[in-house]
PDB file of N, CA and C in Angstrom:
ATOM      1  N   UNK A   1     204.034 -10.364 -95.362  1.00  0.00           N
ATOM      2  CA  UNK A   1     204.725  -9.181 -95.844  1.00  0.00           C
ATOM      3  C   UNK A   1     204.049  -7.925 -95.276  1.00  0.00           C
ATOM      4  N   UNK A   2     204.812  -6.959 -95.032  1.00  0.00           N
ATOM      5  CA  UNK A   2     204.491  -5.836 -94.204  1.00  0.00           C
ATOM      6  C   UNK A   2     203.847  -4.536 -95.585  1.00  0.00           C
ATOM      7  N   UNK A   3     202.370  -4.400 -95.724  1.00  0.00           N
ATOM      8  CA  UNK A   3     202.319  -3.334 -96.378  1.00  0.00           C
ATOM      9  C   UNK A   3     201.554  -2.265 -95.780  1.00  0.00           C
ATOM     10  N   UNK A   4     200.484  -1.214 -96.899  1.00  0.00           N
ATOM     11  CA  UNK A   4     200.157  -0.674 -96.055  1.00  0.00           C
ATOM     12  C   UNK A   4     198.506  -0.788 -95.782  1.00  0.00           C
ATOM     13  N   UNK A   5     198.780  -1.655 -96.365  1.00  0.00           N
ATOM     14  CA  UNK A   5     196.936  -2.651 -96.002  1.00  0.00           C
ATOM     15  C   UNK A   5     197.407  -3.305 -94.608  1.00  0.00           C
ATOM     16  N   UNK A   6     198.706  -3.675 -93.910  1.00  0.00           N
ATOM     17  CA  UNK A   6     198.510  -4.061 -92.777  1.00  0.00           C
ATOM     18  C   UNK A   6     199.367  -3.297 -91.827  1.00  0.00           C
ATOM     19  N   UNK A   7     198.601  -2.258 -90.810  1.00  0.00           N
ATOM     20  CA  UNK A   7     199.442  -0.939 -90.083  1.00  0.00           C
ATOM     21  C   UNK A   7     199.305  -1.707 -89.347  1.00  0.00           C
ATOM     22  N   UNK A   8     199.025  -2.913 -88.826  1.00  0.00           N
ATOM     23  CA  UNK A   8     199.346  -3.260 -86.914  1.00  0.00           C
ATOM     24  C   UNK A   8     200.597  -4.231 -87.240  1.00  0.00           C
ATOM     25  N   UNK A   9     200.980  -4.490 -88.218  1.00  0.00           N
ATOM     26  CA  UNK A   9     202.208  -5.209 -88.542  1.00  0.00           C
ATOM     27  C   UNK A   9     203.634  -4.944 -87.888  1.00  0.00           C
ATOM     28  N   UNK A  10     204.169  -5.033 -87.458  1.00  0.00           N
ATOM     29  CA  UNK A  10     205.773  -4.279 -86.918  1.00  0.00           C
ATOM     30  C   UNK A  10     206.242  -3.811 -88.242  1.00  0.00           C
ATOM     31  N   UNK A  11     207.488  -3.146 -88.547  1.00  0.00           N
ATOM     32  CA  UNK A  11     207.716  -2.431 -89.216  1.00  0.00           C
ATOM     33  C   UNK A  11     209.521  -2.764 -89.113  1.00  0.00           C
ATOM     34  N   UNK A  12     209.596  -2.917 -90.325  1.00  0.00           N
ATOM     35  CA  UNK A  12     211.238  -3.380 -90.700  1.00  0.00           C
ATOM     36  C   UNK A  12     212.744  -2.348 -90.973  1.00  0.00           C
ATOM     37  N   UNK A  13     213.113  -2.551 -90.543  1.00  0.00           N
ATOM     38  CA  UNK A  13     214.324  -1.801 -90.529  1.00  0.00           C
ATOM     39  C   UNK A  13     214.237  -0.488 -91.874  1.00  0.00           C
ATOM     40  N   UNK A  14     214.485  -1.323 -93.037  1.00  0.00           N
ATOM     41  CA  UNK A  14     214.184  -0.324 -94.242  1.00  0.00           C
ATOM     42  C   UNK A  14     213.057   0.908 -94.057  1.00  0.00           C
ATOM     43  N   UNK A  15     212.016   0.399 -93.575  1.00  0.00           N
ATOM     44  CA  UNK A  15     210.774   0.672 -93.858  1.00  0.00           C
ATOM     45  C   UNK A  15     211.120   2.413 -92.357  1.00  0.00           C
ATOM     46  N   UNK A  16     211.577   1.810 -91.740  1.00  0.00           N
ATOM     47  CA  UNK A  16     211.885   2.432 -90.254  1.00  0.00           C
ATOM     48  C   UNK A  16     213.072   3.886 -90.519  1.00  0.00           C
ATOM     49  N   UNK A  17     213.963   3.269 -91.608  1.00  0.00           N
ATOM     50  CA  UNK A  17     215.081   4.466 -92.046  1.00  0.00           C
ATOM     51  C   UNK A  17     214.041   5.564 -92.692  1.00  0.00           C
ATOM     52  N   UNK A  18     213.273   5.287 -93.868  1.00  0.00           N
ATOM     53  CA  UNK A  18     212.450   5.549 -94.783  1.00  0.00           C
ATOM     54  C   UNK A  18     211.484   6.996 -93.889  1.00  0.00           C
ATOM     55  N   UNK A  19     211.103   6.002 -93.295  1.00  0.00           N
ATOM     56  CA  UNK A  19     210.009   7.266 -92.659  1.00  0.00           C
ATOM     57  C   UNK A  19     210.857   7.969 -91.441  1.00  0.00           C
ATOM     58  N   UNK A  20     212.365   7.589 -90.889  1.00  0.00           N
ATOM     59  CA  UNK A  20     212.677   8.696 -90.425  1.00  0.00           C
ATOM     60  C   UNK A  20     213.000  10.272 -91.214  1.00  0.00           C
ATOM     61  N   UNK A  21     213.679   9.425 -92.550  1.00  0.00           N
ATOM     62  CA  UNK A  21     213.894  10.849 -93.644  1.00  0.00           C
ATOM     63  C   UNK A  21     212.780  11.502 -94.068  1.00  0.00           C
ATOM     64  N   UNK A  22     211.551  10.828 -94.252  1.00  0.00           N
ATOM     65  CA  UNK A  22     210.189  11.367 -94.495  1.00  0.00           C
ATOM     66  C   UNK A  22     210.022  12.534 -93.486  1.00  0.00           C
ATOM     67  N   UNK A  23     210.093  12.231 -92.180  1.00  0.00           N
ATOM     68  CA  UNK A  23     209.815  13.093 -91.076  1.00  0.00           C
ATOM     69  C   UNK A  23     210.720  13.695 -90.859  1.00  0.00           C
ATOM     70  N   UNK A  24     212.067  13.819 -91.630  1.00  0.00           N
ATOM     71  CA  UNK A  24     212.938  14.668 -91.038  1.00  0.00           C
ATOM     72  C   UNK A  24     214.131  14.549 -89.788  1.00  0.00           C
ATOM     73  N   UNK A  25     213.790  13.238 -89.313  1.00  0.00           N
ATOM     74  CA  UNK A  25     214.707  12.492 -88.062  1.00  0.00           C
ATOM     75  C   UNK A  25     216.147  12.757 -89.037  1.00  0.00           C
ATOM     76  N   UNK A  26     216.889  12.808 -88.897  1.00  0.00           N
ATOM     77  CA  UNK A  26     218.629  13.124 -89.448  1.00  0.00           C
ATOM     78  C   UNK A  26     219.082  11.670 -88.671  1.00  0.00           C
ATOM     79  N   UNK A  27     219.094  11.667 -87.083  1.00  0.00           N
ATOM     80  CA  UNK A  27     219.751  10.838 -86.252  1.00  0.00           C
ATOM     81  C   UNK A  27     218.800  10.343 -85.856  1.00  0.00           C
ATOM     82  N   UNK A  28     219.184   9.327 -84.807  1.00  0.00           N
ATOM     83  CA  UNK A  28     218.529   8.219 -84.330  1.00  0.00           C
ATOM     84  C   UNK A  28     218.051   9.173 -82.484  1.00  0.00           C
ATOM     85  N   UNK A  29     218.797   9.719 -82.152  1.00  0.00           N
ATOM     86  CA  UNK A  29     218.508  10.911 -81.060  1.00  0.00           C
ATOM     87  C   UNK A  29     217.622  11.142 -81.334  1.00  0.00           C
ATOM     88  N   UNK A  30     217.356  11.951 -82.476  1.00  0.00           N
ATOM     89  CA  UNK A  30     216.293  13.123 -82.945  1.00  0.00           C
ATOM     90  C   UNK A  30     215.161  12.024 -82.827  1.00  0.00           C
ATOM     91  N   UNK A  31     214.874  11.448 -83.297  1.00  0.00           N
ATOM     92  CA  UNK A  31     213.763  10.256 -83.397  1.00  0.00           C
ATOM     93  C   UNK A  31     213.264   9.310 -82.095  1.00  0.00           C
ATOM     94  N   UNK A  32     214.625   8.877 -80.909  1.00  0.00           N
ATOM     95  CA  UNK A  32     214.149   8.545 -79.881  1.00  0.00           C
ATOM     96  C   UNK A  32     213.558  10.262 -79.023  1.00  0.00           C
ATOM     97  N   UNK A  33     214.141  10.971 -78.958  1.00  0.00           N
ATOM     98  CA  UNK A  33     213.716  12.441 -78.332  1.00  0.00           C
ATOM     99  C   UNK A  33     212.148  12.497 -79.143  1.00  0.00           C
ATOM    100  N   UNK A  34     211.785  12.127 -79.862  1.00  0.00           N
ATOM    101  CA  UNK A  34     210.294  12.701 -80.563  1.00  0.00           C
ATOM    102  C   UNK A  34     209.938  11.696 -80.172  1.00  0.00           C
ATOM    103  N   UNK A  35     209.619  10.448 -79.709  1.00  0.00           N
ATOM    104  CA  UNK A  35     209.383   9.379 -79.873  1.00  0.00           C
ATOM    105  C   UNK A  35     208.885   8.742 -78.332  1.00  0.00           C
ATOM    106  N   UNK A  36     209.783   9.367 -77.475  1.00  0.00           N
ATOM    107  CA  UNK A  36     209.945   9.362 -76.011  1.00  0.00           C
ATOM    108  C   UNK A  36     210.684   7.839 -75.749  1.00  0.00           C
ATOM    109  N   UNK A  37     211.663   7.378 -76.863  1.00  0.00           N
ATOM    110  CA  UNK A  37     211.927   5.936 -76.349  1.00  0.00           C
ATOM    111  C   UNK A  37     213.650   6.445 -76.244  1.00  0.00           C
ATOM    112  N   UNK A  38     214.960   5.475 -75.926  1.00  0.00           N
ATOM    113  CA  UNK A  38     216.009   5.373 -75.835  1.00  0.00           C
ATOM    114  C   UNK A  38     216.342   5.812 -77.172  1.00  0.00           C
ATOM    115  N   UNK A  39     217.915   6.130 -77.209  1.00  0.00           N
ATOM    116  CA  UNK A  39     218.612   6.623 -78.796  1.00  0.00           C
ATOM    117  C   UNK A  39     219.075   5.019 -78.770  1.00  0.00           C
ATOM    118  N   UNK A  40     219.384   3.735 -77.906  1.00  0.00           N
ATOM    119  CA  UNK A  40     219.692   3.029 -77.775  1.00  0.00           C
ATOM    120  C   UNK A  40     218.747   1.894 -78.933  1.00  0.00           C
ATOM    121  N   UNK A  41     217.167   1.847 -78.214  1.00  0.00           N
ATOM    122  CA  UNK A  41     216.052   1.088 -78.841  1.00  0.00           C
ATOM    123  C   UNK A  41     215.983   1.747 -80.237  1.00  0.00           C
ATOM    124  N   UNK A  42     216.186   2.685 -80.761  1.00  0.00           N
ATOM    125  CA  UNK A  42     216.495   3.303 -82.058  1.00  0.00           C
ATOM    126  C   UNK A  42     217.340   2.159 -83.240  1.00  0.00           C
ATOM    127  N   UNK A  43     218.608   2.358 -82.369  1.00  0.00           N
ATOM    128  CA  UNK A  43     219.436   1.191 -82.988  1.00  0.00           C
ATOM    129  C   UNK A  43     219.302   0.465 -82.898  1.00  0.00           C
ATOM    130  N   UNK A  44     218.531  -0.398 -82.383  1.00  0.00           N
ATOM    131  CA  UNK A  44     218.031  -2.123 -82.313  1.00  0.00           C
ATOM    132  C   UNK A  44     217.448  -2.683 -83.238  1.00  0.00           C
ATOM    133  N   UNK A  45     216.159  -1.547 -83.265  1.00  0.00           N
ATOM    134  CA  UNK A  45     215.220  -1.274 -84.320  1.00  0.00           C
ATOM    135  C   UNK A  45     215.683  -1.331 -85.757  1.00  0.00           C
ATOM    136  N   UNK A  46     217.240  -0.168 -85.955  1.00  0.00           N
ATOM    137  CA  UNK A  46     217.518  -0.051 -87.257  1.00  0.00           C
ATOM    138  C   UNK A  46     218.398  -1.434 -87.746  1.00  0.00           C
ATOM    139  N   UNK A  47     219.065  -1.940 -86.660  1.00  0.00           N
ATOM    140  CA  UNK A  47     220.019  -2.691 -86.685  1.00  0.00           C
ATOM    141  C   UNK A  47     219.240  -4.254 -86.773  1.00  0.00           C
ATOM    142  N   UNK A  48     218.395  -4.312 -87.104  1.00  0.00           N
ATOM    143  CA  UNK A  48     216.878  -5.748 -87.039  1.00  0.00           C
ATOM    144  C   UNK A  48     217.207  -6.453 -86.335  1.00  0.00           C
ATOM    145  N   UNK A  49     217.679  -5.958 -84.488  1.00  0.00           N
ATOM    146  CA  UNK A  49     217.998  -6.826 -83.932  1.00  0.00           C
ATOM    147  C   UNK A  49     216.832  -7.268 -82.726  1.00  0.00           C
ATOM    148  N   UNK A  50     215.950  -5.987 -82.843  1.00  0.00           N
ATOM    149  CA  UNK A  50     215.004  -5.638 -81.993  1.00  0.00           C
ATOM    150  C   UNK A  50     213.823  -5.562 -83.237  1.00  0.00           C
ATOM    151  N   UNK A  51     212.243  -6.002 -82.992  1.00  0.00           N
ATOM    152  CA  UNK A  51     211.426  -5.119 -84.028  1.00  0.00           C
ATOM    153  C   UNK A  51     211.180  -4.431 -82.878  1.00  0.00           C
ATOM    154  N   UNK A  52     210.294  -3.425 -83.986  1.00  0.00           N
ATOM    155  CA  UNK A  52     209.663  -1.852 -83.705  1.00  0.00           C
ATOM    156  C   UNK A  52     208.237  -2.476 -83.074  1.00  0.00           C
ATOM    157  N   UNK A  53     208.267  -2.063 -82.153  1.00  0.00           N
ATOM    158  CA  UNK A  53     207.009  -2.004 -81.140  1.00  0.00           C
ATOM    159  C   UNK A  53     205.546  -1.451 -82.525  1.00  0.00           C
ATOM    160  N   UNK A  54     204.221  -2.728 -82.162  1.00  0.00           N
ATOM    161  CA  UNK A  54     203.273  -2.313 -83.024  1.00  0.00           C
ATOM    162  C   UNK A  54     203.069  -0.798 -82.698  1.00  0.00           C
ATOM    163  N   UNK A  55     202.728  -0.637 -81.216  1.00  0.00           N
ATOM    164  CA  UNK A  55     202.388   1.135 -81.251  1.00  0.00           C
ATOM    165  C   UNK A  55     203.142   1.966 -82.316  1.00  0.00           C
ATOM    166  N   UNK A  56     204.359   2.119 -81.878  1.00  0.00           N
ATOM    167  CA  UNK A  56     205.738   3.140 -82.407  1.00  0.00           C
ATOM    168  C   UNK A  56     205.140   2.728 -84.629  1.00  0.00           C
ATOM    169  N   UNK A  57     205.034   1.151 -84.602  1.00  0.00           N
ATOM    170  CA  UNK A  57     205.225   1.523 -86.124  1.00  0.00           C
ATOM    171  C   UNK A  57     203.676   2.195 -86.607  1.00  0.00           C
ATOM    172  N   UNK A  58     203.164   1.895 -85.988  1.00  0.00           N
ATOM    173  CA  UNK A  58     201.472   2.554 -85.935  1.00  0.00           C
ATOM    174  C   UNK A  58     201.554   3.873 -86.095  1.00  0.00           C
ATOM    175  N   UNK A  59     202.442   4.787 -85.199  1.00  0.00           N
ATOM    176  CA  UNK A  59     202.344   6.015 -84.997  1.00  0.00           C
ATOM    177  C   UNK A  59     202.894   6.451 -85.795  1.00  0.00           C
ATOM    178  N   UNK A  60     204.403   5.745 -86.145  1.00  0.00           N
ATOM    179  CA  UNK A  60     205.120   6.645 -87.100  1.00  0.00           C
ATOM    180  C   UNK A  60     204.598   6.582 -88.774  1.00  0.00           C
ATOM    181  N   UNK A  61     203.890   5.275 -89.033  1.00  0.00           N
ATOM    182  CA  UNK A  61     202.971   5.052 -90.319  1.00  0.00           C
ATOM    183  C   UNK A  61     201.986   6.504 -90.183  1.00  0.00           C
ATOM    184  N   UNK A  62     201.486   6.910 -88.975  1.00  0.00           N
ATOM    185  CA  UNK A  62     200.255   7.668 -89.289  1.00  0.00           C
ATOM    186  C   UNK A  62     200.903   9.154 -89.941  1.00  0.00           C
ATOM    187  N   UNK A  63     201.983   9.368 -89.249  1.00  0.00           N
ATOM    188  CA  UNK A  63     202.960  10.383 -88.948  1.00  0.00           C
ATOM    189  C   UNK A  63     202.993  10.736 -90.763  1.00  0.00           C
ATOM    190  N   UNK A  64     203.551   9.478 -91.231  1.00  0.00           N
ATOM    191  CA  UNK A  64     203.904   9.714 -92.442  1.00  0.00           C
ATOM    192  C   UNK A  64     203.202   9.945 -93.647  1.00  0.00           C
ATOM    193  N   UNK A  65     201.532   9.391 -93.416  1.00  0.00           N
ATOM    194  CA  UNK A  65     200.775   9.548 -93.852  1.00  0.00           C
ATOM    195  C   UNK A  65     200.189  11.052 -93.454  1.00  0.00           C
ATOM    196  N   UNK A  66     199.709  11.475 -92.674  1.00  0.00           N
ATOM    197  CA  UNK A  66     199.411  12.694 -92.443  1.00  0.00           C
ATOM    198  C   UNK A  66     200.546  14.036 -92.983  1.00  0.00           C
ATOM    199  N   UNK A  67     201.256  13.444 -93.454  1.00  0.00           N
ATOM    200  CA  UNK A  67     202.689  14.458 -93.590  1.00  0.00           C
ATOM    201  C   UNK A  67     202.607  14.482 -95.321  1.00  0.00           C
ATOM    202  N   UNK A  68     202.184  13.660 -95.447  1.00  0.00           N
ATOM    203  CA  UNK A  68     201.614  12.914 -97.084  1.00  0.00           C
ATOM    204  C   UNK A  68     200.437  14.183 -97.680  1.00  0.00           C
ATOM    205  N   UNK A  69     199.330  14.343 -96.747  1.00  0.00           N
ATOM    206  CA  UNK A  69     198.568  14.800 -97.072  1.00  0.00           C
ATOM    207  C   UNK A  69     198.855  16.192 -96.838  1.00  0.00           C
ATOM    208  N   UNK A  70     198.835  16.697 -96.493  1.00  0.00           N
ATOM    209  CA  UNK A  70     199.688  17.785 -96.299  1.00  0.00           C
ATOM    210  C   UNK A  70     200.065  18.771 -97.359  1.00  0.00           C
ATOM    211  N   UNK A  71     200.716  18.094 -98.080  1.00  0.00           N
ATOM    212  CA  UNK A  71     200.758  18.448 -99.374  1.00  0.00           C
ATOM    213  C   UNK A  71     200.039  18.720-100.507  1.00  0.00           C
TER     214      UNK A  71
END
């Protein structure tokens, strides 16, 4: 199971919508454009047809955490 005791884990569709609204992504554009990947690999990702690359869920976990603190 994917938590957050394990960040090198890939990262699941839910988990992937979640922290785009955290960060503010609206679209799947907005998120490949920040991201530097396809609007295409976006939907793969959301669509659990593709997982999320360990880097990408690494980064966007940190993303969300640092956005956490913040506050």
């Amino acid at each position: 199971m994917l938590t957050e005791e394990n960040p090198l884990a890939s990262m699941p569709p839910d988990e992937l919508k979640n922290s785009m609204t955290k960060l503010g992504y609206k679209t799947q554009a907005e998120l490949a454009a920040a991201i530097g990947v396809s609007r295409s690999a976006v939907s793969l990702w959301l669509e659990g047809k593709v997982g999320v690359p360990r880097p990408i869920a690494m980064l966007l976990r940190m993303l969300v955490a640092a956005q956490r603190r913040a506050y």
